[in-house]
C-alpha atoms as a PDB file:
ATOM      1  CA  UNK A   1      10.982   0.617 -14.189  1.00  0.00           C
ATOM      2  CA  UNK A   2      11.260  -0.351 -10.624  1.00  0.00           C
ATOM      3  CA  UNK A   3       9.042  -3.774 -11.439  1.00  0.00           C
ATOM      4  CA  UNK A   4      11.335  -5.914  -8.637  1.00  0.00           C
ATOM      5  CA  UNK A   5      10.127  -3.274  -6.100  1.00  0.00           C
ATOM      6  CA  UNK A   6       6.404  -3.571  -7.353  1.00  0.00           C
ATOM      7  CA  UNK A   7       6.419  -7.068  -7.255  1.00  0.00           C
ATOM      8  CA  UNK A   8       7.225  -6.682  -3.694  1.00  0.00           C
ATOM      9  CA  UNK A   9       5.244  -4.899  -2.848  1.00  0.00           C
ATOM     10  CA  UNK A  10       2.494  -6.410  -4.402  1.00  0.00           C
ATOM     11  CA  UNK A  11       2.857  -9.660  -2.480  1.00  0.00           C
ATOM     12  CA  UNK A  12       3.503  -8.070   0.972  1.00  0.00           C
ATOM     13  CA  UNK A  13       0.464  -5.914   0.325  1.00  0.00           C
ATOM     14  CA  UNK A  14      -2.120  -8.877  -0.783  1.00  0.00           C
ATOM     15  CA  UNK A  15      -0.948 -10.977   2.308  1.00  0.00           C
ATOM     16  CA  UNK A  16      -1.160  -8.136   4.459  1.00  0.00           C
ATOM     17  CA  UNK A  17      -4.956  -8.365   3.200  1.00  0.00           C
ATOM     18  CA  UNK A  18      -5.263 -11.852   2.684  1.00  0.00           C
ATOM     19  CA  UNK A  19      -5.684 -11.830  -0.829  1.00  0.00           C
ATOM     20  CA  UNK A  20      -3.517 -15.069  -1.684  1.00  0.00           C
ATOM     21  CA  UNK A  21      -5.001 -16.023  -5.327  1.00  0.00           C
ATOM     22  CA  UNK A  22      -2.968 -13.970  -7.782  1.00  0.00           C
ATOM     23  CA  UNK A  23      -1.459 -14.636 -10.758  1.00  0.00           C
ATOM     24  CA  UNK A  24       0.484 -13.563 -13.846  1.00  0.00           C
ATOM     25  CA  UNK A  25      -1.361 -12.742 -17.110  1.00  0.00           C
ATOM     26  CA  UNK A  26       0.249 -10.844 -19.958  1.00  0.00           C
ATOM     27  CA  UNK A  27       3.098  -9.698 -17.934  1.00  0.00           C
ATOM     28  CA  UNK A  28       0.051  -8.028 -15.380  1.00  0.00           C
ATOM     29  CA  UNK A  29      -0.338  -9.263 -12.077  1.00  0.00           C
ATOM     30  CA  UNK A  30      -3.770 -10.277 -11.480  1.00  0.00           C
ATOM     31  CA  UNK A  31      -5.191  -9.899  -7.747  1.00  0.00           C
ATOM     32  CA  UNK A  32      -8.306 -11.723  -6.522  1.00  0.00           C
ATOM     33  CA  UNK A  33      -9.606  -9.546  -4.049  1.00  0.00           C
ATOM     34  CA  UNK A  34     -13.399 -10.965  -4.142  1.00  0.00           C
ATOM     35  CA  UNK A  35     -14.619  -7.743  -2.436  1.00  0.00           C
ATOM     36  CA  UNK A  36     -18.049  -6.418  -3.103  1.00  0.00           C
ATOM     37  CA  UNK A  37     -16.799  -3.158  -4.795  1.00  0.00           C
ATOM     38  CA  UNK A  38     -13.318  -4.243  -5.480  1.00  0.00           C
ATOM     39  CA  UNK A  39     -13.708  -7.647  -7.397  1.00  0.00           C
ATOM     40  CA  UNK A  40      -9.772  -7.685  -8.932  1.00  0.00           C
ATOM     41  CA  UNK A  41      -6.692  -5.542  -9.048  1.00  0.00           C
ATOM     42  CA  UNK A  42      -4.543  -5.700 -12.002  1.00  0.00           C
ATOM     43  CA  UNK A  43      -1.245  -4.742 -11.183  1.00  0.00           C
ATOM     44  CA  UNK A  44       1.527  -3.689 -13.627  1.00  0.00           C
ATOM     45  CA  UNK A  45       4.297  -1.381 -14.573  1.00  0.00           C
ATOM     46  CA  UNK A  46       3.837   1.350 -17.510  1.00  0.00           C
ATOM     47  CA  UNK A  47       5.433  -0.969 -20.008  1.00  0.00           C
ATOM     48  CA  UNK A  48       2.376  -3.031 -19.927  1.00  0.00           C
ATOM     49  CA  UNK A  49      -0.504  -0.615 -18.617  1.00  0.00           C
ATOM     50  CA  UNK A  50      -2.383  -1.296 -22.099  1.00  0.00           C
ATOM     51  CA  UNK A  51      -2.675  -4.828 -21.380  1.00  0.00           C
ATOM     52  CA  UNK A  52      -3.386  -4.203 -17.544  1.00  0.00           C
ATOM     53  CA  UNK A  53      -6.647  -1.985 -18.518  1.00  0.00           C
ATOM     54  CA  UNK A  54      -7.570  -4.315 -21.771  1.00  0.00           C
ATOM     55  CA  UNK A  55      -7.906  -6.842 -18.872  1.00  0.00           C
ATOM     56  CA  UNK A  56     -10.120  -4.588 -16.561  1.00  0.00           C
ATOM     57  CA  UNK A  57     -12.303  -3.463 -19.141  1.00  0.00           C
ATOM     58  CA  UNK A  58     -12.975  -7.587 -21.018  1.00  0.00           C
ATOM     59  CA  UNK A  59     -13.578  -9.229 -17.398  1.00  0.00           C
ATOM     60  CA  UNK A  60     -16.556 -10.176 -16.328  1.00  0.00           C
ATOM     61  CA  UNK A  61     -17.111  -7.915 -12.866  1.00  0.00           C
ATOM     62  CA  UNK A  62     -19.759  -5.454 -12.758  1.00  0.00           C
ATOM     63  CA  UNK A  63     -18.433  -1.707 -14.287  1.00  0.00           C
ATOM     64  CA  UNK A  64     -16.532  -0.110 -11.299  1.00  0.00           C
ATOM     65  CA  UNK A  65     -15.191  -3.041  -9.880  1.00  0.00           C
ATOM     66  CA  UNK A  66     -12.244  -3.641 -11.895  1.00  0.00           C
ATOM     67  CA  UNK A  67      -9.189  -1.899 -10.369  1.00  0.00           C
ATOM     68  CA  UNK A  68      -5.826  -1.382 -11.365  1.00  0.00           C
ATOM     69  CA  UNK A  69      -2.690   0.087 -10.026  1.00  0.00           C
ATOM     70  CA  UNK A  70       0.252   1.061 -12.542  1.00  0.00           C
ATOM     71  CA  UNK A  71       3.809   2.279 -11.785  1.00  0.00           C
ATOM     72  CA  UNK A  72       4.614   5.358 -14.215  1.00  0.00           C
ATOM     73  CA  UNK A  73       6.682   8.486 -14.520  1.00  0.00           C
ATOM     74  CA  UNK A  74       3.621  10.672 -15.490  1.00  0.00           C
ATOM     75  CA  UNK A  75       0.463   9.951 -13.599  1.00  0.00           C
ATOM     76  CA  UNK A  76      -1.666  12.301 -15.652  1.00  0.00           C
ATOM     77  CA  UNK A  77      -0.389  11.298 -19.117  1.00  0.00           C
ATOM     78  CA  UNK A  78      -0.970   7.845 -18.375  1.00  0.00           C
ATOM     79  CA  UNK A  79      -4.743   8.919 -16.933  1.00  0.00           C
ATOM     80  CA  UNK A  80      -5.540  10.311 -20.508  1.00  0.00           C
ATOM     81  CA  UNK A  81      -3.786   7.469 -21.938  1.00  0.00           C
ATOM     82  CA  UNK A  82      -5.890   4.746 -20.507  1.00  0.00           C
ATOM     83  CA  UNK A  83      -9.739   6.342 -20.994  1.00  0.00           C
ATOM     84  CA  UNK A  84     -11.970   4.944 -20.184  1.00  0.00           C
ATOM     85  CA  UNK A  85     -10.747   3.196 -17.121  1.00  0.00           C
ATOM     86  CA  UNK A  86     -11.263   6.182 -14.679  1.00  0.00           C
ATOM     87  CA  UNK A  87      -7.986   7.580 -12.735  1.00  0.00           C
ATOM     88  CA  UNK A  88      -8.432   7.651  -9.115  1.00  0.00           C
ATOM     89  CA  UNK A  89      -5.487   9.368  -7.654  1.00  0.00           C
ATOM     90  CA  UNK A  90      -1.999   8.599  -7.727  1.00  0.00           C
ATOM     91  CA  UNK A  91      -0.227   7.028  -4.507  1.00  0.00           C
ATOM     92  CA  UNK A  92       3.875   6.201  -3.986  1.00  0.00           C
ATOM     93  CA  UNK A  93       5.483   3.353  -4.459  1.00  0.00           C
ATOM     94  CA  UNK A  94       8.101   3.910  -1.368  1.00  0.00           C
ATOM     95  CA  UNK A  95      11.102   1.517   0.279  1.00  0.00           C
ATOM     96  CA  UNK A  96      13.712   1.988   3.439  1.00  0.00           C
ATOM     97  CA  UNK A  97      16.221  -0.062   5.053  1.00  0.00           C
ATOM     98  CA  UNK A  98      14.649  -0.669   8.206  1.00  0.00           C
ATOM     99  CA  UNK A  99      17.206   0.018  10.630  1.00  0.00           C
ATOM    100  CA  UNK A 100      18.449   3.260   9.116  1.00  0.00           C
ATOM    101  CA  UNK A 101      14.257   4.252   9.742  1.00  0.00           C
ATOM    102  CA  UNK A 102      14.295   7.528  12.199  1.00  0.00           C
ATOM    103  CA  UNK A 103      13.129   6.382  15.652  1.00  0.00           C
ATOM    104  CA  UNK A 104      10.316   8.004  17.631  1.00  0.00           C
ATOM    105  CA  UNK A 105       9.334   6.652  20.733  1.00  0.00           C
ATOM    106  CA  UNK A 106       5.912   6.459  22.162  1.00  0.00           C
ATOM    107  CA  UNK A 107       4.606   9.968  24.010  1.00  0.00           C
ATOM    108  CA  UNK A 108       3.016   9.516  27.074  1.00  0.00           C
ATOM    109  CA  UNK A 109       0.304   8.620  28.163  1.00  0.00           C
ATOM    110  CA  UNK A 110       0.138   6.281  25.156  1.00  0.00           C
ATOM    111  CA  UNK A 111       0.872   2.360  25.199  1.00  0.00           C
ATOM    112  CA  UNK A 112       1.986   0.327  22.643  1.00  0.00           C
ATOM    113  CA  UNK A 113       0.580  -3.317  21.840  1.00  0.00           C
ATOM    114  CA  UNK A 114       2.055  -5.879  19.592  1.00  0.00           C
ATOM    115  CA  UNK A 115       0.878  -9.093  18.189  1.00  0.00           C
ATOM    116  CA  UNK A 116       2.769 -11.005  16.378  1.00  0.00           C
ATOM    117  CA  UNK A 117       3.223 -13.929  13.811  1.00  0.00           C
ATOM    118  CA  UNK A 118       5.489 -15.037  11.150  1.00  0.00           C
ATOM    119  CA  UNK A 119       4.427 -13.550   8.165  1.00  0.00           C
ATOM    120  CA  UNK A 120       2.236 -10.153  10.046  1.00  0.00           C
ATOM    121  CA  UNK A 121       2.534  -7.683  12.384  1.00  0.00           C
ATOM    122  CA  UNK A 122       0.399  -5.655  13.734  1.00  0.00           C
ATOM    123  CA  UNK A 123       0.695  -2.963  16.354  1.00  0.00           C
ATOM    124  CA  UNK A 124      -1.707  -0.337  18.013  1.00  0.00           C
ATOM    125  CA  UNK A 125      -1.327   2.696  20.518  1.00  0.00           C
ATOM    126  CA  UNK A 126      -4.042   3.100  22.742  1.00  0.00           C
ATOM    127  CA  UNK A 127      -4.550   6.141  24.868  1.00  0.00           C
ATOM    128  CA  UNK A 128      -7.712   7.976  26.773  1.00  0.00           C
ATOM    129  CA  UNK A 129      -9.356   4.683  26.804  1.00  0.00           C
ATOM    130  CA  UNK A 130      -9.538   4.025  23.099  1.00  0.00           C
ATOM    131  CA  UNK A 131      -7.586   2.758  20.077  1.00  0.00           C
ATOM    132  CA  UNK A 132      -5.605   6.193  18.635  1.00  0.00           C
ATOM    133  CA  UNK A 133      -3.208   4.205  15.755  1.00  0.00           C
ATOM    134  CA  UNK A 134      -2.931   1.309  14.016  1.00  0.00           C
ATOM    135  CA  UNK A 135      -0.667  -0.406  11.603  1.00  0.00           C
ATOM    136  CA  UNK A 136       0.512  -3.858  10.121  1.00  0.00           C
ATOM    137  CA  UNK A 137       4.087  -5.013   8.329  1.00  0.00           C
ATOM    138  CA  UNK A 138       3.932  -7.920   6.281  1.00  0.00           C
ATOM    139  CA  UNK A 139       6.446  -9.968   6.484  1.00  0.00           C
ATOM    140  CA  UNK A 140       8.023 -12.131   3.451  1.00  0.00           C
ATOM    141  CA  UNK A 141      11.603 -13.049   2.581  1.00  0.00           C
ATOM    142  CA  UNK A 142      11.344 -10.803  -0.284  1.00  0.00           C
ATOM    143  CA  UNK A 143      10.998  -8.148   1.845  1.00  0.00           C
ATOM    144  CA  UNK A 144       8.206  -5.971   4.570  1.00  0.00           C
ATOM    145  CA  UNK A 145       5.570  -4.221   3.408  1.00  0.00           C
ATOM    146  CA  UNK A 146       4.011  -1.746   5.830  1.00  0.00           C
ATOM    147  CA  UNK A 147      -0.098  -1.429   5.216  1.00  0.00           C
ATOM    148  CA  UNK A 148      -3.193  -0.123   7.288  1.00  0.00           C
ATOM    149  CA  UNK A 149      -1.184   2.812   8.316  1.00  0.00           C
ATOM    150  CA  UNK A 150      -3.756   4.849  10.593  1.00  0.00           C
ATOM    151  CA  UNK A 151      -4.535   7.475  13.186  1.00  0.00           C
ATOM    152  CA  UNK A 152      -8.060   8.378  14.615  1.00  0.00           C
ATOM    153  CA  UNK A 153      -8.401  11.875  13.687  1.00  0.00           C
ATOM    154  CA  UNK A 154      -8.770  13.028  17.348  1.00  0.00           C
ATOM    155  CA  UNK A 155      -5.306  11.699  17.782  1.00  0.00           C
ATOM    156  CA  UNK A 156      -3.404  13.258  15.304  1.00  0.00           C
ATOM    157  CA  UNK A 157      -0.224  15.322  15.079  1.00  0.00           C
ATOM    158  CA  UNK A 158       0.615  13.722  18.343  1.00  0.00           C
ATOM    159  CA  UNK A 159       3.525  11.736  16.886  1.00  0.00           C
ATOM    160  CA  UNK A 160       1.563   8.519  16.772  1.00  0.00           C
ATOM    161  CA  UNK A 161       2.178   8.115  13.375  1.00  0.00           C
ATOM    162  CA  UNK A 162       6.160   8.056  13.765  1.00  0.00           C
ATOM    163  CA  UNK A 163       6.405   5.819  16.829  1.00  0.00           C
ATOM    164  CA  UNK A 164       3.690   3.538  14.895  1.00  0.00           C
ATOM    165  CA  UNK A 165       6.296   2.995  12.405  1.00  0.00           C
ATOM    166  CA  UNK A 166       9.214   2.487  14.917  1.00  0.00           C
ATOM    167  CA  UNK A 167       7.543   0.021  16.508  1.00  0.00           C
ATOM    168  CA  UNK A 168       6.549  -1.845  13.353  1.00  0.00           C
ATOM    169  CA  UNK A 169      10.656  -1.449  12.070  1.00  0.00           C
ATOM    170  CA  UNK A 170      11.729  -2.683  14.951  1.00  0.00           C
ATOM    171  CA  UNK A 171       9.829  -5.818  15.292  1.00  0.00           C
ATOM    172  CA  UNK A 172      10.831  -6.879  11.970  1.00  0.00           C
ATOM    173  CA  UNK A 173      13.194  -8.810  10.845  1.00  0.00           C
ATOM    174  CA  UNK A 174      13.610  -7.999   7.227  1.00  0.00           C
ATOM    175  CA  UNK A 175      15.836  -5.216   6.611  1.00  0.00           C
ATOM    176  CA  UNK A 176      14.234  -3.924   3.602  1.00  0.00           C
ATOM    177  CA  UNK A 177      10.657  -2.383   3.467  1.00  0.00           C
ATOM    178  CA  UNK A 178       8.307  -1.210   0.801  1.00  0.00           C
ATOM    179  CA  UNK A 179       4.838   0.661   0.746  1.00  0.00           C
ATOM    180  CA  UNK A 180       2.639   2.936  -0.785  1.00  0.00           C
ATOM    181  CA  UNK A 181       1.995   6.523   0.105  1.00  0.00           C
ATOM    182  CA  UNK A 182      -0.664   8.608  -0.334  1.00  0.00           C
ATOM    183  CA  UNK A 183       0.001  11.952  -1.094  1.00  0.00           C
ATOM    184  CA  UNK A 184      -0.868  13.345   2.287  1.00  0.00           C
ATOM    185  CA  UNK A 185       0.777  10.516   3.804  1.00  0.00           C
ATOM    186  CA  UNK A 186       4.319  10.716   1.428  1.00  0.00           C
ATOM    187  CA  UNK A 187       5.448  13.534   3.968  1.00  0.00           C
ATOM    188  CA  UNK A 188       5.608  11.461   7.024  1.00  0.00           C
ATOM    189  CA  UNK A 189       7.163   8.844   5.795  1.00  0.00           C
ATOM    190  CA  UNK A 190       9.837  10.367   3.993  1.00  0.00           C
ATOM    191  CA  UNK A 191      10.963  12.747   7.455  1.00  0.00           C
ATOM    192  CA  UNK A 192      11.433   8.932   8.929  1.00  0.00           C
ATOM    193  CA  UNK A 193      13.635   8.025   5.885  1.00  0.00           C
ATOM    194  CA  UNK A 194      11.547   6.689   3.377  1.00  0.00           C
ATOM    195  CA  UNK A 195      12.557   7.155  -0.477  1.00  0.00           C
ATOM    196  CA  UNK A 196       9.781   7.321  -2.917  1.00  0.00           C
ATOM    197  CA  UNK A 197      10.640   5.306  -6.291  1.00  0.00           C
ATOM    198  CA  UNK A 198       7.696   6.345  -8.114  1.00  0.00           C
ATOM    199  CA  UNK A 199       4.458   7.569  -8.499  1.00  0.00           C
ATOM    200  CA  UNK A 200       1.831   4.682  -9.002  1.00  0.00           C
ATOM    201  CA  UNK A 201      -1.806   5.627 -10.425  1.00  0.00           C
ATOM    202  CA  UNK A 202      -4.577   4.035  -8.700  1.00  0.00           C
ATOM    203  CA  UNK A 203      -7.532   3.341 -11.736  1.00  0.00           C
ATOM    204  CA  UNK A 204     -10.552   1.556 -12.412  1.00  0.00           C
ATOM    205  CA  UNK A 205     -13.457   0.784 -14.400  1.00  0.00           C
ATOM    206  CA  UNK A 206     -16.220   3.543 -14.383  1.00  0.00           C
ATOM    207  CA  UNK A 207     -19.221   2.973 -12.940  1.00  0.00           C
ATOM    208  CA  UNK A 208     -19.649   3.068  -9.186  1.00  0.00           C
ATOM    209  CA  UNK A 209     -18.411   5.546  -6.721  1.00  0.00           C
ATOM    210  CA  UNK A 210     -14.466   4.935  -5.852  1.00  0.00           C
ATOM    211  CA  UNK A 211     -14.123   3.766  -1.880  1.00  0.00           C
END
């Protein structure tokens, strides 16, 4: 179930953040993320969510710091499925072809600034003397994965959002992209194109306060 489209997302995403030590275990891709309240993410497809959460809950990080995200049909079945690893909130696995994205330019007064190298992009729009929007695309031969999708709240529903995501389809060169949606953000993305393949719950271990 869509676990070509996971995987690549999976590896744009962790080089978008830097997190390059993952591996395979038990058919579950195992992420390295090393950060204080996110120690590893185990991700996986439904088929083998079992083994993804026997991992989380055996390892050796401190309760709550074990996360996992799992592509599935039914979000809340799968929650009660997996107690007690503790269901976040579900996000969307979502891809496009690139140049078939809607186009929205940048409004005025805003600028756009790009920086650029072969595997990431990132792009901001600045405006009123600040930074209003940021974003990155990763960029692999596998595909793009668009991450760090933002807008300052005192900038939004200005369009930043779509010309963000012009800017970052433009400047890349892989036709095909992937992310994940939140369910606020799902929306947006799919009036510039995007198709959501399916839902993906976000878990973890209990015992800390989710970031």
């Amino acid at each position: 179930m869509h676990e070509e489209a996971l995987t690549r997302w999976q590896r744009g995403w962790s080089a978008s953040r830097g997190w390059t030590d993952y591996q395979k275990v038990d058919d579950v891709t195992v992420v390295r993320v090393g950060e204080p309240e996110r120690r590893v993410e185990y991700v996986a497809t439904e088929a083998n969510a079992t083994a993804a959460a026997h991992l989380a809950l055996t390892d050796s990080n401190p309760p709550g710091t074990s996360w996992l995200a799992i592509a599935t049909d039914d979000p809340d079945r799968l929650a009660a499925d997996l107690k007690p690893v503790e269901a976040l909130r579900t996000e969307w696995l979502m891809t496009v072809s690139l140049p078939e994205q809607a186009s929205h330019p940048v409004p005025a007064p805003y600028s756009l600034e790009l920086s650029t190298t072969p595997s990431i992009i990132d792009a901001q729009i600045c405006g009123y003397g600040e930074i209003a929007a940021t974003g990155r695309m990763a960029v692999l031969h596998t595909g793009a994965v668009a991450d760090l999708i933002t807008t300052d709240p005192a900038h939004r529903r200005r369009g930043l959002a779509r010309a963000l995501m012009t800017a970052l389809a433009q400047a890349t060169p892989t036709p095909t992209a992937y992310l994940s949606a939140s369910s606020e953000g799902r929306p947006l993305y799919e009036s510039l194109g995007w198709t959501a393949l399916t839902p993906v719950l976000v878990a973890r271990t209990a015992g800390i306060s989710p970031t």
